[in-house]
PDB file of N, CA and C in Angstrom:
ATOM      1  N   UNK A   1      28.062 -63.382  42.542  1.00  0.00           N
ATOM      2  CA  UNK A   1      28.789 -63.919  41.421  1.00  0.00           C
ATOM      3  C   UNK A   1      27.815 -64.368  40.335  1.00  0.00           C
ATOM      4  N   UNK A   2      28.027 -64.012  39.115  1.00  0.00           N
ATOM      5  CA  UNK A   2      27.021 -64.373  37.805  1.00  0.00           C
ATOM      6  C   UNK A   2      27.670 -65.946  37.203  1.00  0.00           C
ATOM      7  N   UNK A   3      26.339 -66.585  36.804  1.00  0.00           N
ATOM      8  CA  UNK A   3      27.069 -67.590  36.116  1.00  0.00           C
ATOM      9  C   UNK A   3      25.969 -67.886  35.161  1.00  0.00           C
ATOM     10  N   UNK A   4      26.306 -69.292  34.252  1.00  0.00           N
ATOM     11  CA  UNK A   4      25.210 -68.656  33.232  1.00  0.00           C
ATOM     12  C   UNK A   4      25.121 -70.316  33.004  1.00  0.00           C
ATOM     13  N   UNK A   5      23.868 -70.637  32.712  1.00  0.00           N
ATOM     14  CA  UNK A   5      23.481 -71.856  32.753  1.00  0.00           C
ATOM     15  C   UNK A   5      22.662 -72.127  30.755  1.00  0.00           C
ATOM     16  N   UNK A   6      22.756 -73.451  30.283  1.00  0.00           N
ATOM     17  CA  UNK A   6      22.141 -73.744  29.273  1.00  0.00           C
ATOM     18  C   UNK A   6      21.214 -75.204  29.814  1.00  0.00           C
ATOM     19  N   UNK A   7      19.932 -74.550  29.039  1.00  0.00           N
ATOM     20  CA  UNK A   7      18.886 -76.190  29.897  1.00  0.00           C
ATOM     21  C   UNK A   7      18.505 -76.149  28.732  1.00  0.00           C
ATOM     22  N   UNK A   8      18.204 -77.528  28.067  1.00  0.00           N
ATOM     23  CA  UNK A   8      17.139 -78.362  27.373  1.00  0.00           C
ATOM     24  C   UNK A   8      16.179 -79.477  28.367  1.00  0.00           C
ATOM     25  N   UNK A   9      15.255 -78.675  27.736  1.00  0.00           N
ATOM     26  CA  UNK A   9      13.806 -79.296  28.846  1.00  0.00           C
ATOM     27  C   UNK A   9      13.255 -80.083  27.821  1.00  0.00           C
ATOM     28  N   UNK A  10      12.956 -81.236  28.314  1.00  0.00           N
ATOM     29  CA  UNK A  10      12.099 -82.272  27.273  1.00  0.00           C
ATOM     30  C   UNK A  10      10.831 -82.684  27.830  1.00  0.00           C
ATOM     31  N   UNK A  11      10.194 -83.671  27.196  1.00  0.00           N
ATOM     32  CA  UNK A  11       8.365 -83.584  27.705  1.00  0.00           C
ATOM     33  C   UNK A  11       7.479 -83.345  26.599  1.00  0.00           C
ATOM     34  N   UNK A  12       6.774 -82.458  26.862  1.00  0.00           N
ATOM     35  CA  UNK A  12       5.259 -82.194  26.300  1.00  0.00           C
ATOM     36  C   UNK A  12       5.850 -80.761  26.649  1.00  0.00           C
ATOM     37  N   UNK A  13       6.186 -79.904  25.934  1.00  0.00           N
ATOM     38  CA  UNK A  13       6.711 -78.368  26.056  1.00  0.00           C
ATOM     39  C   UNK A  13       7.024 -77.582  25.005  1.00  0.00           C
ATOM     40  N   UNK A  14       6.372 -78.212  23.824  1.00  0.00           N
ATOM     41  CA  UNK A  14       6.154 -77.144  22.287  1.00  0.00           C
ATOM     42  C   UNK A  14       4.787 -77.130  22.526  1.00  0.00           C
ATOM     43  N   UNK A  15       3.737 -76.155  22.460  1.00  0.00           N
ATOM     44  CA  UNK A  15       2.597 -75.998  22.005  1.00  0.00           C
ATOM     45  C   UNK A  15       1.653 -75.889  22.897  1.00  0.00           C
ATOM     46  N   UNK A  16       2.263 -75.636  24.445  1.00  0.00           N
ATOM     47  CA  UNK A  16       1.814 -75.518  25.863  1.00  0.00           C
ATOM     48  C   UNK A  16       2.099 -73.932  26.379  1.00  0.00           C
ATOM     49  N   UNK A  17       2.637 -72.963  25.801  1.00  0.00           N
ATOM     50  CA  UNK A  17       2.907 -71.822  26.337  1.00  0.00           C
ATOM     51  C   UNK A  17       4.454 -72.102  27.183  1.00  0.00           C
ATOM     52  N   UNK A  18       5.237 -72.730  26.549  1.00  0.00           N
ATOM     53  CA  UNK A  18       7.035 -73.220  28.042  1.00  0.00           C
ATOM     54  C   UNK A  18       7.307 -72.280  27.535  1.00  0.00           C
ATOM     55  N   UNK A  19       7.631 -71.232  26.427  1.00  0.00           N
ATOM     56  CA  UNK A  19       8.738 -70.521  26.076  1.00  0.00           C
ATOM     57  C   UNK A  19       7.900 -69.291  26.925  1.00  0.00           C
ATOM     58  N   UNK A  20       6.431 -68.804  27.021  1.00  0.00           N
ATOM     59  CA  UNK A  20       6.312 -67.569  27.481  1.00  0.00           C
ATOM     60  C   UNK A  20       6.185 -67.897  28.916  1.00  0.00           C
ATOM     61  N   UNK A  21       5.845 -69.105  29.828  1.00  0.00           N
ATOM     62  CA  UNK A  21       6.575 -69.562  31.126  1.00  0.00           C
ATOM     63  C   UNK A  21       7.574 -69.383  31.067  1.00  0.00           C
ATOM     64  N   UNK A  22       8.850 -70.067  30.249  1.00  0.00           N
ATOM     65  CA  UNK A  22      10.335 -69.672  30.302  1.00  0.00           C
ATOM     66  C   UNK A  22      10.599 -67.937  30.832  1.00  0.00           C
ATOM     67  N   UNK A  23       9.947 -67.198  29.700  1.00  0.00           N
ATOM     68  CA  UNK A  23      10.096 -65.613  29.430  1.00  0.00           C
ATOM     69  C   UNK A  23       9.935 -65.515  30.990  1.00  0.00           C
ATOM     70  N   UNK A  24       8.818 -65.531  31.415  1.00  0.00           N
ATOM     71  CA  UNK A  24       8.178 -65.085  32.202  1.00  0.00           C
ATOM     72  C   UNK A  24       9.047 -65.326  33.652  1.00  0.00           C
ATOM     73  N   UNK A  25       9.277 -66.301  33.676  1.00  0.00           N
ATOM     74  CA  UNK A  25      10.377 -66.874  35.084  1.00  0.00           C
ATOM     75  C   UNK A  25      11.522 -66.201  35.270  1.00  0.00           C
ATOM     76  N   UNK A  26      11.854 -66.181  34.336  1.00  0.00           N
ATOM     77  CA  UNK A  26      13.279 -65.327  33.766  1.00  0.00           C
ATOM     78  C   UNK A  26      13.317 -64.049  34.243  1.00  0.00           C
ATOM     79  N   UNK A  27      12.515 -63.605  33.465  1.00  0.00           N
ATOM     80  CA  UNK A  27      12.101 -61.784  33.989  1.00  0.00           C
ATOM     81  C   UNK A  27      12.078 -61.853  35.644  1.00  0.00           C
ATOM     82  N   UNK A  28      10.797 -62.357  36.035  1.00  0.00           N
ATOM     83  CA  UNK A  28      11.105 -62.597  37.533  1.00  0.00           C
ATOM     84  C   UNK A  28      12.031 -62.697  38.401  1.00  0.00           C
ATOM     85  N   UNK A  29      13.276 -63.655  37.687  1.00  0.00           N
ATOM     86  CA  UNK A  29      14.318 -64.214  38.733  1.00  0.00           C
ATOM     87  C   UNK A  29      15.660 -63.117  38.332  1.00  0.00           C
ATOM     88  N   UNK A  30      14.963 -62.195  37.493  1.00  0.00           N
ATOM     89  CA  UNK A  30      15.955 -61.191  37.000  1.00  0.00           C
ATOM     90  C   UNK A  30      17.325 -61.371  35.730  1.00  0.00           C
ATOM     91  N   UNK A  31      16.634 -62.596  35.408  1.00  0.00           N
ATOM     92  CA  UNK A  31      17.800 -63.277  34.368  1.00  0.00           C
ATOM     93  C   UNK A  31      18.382 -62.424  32.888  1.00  0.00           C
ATOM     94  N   UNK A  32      18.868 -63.074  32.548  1.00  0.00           N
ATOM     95  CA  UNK A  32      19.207 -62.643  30.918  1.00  0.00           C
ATOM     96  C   UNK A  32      19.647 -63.297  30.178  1.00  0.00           C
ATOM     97  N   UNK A  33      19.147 -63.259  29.369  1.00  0.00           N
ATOM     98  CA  UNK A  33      19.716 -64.952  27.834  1.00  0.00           C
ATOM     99  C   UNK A  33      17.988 -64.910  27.262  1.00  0.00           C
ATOM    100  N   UNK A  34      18.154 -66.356  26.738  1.00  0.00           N
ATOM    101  CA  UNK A  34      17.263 -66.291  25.368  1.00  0.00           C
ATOM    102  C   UNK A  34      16.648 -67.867  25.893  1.00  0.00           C
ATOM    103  N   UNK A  35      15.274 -67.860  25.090  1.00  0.00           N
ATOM    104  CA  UNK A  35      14.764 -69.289  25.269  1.00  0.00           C
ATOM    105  C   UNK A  35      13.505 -69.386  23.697  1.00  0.00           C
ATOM    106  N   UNK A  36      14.018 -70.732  23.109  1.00  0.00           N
ATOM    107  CA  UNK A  36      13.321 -70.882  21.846  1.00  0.00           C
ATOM    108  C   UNK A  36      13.191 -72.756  21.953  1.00  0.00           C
ATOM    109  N   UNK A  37      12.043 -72.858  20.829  1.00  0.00           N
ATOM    110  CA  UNK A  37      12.211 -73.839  20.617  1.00  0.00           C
ATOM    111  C   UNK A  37      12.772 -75.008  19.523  1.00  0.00           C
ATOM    112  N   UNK A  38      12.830 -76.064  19.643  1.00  0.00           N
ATOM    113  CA  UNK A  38      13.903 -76.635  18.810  1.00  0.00           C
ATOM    114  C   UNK A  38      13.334 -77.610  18.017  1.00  0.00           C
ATOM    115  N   UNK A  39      13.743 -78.028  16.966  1.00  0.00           N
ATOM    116  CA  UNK A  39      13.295 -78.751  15.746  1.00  0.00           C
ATOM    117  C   UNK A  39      12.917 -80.351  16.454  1.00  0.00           C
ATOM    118  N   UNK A  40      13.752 -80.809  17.439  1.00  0.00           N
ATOM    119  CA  UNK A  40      13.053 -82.131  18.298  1.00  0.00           C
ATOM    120  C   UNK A  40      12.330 -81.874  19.160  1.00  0.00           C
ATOM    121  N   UNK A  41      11.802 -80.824  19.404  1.00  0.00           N
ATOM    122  CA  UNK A  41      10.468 -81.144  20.215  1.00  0.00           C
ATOM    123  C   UNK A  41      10.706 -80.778  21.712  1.00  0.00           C
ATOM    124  N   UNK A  42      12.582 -80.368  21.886  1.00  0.00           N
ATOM    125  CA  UNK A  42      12.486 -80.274  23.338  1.00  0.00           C
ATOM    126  C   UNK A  42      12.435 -78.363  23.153  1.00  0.00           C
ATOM    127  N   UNK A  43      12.860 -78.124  24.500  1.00  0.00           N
ATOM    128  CA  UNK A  43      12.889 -76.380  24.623  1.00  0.00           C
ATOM    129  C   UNK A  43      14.737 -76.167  24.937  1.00  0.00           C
ATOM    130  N   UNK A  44      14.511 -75.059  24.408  1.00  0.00           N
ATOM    131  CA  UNK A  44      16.511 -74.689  25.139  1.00  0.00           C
ATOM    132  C   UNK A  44      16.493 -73.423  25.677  1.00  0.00           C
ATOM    133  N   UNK A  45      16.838 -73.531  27.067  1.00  0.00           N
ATOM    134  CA  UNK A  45      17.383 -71.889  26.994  1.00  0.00           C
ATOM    135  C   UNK A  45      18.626 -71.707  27.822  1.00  0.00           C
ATOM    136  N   UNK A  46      19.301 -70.667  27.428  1.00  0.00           N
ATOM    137  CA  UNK A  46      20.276 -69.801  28.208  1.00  0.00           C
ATOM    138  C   UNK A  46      20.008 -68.768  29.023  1.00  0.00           C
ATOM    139  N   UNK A  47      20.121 -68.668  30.182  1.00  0.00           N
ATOM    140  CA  UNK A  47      20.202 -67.892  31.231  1.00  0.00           C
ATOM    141  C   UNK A  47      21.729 -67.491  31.798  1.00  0.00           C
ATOM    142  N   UNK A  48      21.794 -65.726  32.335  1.00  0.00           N
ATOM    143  CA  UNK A  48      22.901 -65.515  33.241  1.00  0.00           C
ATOM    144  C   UNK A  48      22.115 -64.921  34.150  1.00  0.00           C
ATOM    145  N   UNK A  49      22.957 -65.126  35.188  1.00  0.00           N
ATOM    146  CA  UNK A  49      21.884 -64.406  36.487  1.00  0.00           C
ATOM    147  C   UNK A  49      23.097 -64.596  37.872  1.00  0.00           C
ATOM    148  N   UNK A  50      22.612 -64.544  38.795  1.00  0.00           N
ATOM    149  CA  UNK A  50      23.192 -65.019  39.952  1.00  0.00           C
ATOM    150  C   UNK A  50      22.974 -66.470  40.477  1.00  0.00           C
ATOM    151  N   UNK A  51      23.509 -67.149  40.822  1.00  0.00           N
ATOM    152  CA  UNK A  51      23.350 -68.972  41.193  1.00  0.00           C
ATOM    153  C   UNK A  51      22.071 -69.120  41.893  1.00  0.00           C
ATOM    154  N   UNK A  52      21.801 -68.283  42.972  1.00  0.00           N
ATOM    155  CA  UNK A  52      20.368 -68.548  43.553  1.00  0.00           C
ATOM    156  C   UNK A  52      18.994 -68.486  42.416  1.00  0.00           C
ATOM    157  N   UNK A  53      19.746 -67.691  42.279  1.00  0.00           N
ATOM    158  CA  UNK A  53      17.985 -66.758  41.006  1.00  0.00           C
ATOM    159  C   UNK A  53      18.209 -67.682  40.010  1.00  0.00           C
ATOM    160  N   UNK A  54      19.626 -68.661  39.346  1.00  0.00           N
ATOM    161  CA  UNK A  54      19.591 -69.485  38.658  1.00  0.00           C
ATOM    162  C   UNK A  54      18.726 -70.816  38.757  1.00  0.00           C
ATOM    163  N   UNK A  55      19.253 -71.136  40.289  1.00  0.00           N
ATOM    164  CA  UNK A  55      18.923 -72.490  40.859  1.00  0.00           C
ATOM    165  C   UNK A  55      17.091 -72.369  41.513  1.00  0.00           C
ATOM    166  N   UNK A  56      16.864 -70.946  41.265  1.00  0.00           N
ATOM    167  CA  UNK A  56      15.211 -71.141  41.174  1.00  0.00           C
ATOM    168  C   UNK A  56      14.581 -71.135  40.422  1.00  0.00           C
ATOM    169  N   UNK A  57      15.432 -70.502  39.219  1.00  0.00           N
ATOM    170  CA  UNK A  57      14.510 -70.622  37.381  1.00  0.00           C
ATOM    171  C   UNK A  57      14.737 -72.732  37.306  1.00  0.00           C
ATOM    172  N   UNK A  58      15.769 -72.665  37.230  1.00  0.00           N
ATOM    173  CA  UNK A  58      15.620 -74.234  37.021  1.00  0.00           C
ATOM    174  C   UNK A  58      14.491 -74.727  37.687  1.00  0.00           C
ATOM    175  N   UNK A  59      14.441 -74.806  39.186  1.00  0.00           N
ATOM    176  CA  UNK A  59      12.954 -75.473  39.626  1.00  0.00           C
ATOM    177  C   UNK A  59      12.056 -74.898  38.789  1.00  0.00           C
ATOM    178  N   UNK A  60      11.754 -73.752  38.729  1.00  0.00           N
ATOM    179  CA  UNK A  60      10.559 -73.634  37.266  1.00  0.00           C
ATOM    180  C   UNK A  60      10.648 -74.077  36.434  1.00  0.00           C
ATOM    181  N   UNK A  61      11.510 -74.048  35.721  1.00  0.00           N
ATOM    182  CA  UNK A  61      11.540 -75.270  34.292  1.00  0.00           C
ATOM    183  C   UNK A  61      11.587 -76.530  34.811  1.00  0.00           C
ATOM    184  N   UNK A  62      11.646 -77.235  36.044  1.00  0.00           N
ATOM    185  CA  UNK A  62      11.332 -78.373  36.223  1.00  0.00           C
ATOM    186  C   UNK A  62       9.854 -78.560  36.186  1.00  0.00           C
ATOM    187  N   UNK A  63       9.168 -77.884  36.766  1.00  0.00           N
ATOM    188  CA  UNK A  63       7.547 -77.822  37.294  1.00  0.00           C
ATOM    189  C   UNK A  63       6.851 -77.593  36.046  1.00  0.00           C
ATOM    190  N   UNK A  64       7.310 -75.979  35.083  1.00  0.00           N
ATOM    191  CA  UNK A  64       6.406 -76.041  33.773  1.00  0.00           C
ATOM    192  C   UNK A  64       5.003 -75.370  34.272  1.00  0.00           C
ATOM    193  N   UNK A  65       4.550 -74.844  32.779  1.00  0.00           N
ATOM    194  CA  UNK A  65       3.436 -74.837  33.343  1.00  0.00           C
ATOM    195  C   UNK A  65       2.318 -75.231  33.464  1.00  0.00           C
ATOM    196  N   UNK A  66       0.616 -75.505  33.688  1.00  0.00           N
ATOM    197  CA  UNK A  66       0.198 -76.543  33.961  1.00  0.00           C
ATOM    198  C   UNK A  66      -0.082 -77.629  32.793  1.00  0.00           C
ATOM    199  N   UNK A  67      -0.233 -76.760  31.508  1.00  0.00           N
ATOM    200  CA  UNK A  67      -0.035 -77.730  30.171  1.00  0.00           C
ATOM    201  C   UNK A  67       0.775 -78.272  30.321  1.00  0.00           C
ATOM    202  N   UNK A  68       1.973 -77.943  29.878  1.00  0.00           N
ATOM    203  CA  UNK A  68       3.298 -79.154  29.766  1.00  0.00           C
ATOM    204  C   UNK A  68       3.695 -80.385  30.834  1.00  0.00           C
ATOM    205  N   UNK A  69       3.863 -81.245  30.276  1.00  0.00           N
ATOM    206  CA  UNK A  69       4.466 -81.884  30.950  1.00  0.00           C
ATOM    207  C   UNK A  69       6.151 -82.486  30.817  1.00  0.00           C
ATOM    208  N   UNK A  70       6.931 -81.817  31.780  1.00  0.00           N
ATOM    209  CA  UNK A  70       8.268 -81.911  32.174  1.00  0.00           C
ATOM    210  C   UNK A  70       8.737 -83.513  32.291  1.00  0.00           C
ATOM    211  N   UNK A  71       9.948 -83.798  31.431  1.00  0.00           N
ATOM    212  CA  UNK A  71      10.324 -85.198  31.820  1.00  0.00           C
ATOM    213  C   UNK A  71      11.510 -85.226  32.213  1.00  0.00           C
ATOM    214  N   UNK A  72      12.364 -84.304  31.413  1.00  0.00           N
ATOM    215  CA  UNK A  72      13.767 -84.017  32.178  1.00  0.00           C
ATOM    216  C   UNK A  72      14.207 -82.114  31.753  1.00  0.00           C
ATOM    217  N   UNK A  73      15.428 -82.059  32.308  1.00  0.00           N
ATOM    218  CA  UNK A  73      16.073 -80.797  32.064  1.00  0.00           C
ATOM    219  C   UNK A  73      17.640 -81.333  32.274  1.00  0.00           C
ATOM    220  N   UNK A  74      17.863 -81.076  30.618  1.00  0.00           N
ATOM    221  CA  UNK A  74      19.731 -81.378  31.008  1.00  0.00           C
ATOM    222  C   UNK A  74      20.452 -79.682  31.271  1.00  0.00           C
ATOM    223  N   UNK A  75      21.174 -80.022  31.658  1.00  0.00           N
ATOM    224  CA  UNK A  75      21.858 -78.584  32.520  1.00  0.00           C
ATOM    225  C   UNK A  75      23.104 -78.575  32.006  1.00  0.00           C
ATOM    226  N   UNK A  76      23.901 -77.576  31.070  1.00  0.00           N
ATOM    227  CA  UNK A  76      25.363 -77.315  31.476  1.00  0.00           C
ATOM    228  C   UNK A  76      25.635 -75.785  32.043  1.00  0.00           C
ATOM    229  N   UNK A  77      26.698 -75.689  33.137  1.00  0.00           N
ATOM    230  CA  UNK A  77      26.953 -74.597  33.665  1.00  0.00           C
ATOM    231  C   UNK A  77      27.961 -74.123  32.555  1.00  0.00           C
ATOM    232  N   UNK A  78      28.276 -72.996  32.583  1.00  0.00           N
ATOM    233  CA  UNK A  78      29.607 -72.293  31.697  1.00  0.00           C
ATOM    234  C   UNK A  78      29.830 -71.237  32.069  1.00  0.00           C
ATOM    235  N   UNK A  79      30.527 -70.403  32.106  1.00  0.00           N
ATOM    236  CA  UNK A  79      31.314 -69.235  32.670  1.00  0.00           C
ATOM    237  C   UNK A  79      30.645 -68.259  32.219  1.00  0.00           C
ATOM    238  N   UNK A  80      30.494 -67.242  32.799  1.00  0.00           N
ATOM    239  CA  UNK A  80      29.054 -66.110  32.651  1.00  0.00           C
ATOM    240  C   UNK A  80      29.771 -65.024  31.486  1.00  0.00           C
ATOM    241  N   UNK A  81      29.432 -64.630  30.359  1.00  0.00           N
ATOM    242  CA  UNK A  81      30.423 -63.499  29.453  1.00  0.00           C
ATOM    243  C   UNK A  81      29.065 -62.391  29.835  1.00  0.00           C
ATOM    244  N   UNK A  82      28.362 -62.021  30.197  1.00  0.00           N
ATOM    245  CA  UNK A  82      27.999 -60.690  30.652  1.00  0.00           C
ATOM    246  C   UNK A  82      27.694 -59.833  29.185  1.00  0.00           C
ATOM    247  N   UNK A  83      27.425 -60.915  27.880  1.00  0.00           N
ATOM    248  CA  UNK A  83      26.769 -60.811  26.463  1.00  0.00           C
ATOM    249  C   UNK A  83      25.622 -60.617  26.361  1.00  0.00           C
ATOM    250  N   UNK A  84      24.844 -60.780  27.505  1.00  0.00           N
ATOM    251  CA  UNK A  84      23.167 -60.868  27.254  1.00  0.00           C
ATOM    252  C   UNK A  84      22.736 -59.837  28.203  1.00  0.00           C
ATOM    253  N   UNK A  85      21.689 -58.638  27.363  1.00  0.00           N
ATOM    254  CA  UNK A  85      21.158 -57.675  27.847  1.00  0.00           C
ATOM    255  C   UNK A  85      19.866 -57.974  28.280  1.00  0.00           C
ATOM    256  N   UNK A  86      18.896 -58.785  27.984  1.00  0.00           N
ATOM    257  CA  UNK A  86      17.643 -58.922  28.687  1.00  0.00           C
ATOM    258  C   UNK A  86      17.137 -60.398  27.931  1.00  0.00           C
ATOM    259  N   UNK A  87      16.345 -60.938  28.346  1.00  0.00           N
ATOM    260  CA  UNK A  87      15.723 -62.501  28.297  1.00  0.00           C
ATOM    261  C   UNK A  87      14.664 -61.974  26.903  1.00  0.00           C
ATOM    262  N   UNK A  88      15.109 -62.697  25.641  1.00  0.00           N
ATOM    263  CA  UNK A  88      14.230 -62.798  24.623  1.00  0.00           C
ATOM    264  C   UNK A  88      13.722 -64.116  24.280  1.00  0.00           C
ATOM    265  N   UNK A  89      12.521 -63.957  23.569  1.00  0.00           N
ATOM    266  CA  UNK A  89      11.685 -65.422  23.203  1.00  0.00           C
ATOM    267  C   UNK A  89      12.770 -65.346  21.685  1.00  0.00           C
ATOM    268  N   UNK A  90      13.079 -66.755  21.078  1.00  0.00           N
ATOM    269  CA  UNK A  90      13.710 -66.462  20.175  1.00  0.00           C
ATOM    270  C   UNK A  90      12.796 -67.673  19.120  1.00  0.00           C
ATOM    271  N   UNK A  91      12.513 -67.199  18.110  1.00  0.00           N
ATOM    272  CA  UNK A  91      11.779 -68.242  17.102  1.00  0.00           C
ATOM    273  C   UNK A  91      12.451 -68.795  15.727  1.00  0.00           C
TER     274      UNK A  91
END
C-alpha cells in the first residue's frame, strides 16, 4: 500500500548538504516527491513510497548527515495521489 508523507526537518540543515542526503535516501528507499529548502531555515519534503521504505527515510531525516544537526521532524501523513514520478531537489 503507497502512502505519502510531508516532513519539515529543523536544526542546522541549510548549508550542510540535507537536500542531496534527502535526494539521496529517497532514491534508495525507492521514493518519489520533492525536497527543497525553505525561507526559515528548516527543510521540507514530500515523499510517496510504501510505509516501510517511508518509515526508514524518516529515520534518515532524523539522523542527517554528519554536518547537520537534526532537532526535530514534523510529519503529516496524507493519502498517496500517485502525482509524483521520481524524487527532485527543488530550489
Amino acid at each position: 500500500m503507497t502512502e505519502r508523507v510531508r516532513a519539515v526537518v529543523h536544526g542546522r540543515v541549510q548549508a550542510v548538504g540535507f537536500r542531496a542526503f534527502v535526494y539521496d535516501r529517497a532514491r534508495f528507499h525507492g521514493l518519489h516527491g520533492w525536497v527543497r529548502n525553505r525561507p526559515d531555515g528548516t527543510v521540507e519534503c514530500l515523499a510517496e513510497g510504501r510505509r516501510t521504505d517511508i518509515d526508514a527515510f524518516l529515520a534518515d531525516l532524523r539522523e542527517g548527515p554528519p554536518s547537520a544537526r537534526v532537532k526535530d521532524v514534523e510529519t503529516i501523513f496524507e493519502a498517496a495521489r500517485g502525482d509524483l514520478e521520481t524524487f527532485d531537489v527543488r530550489f
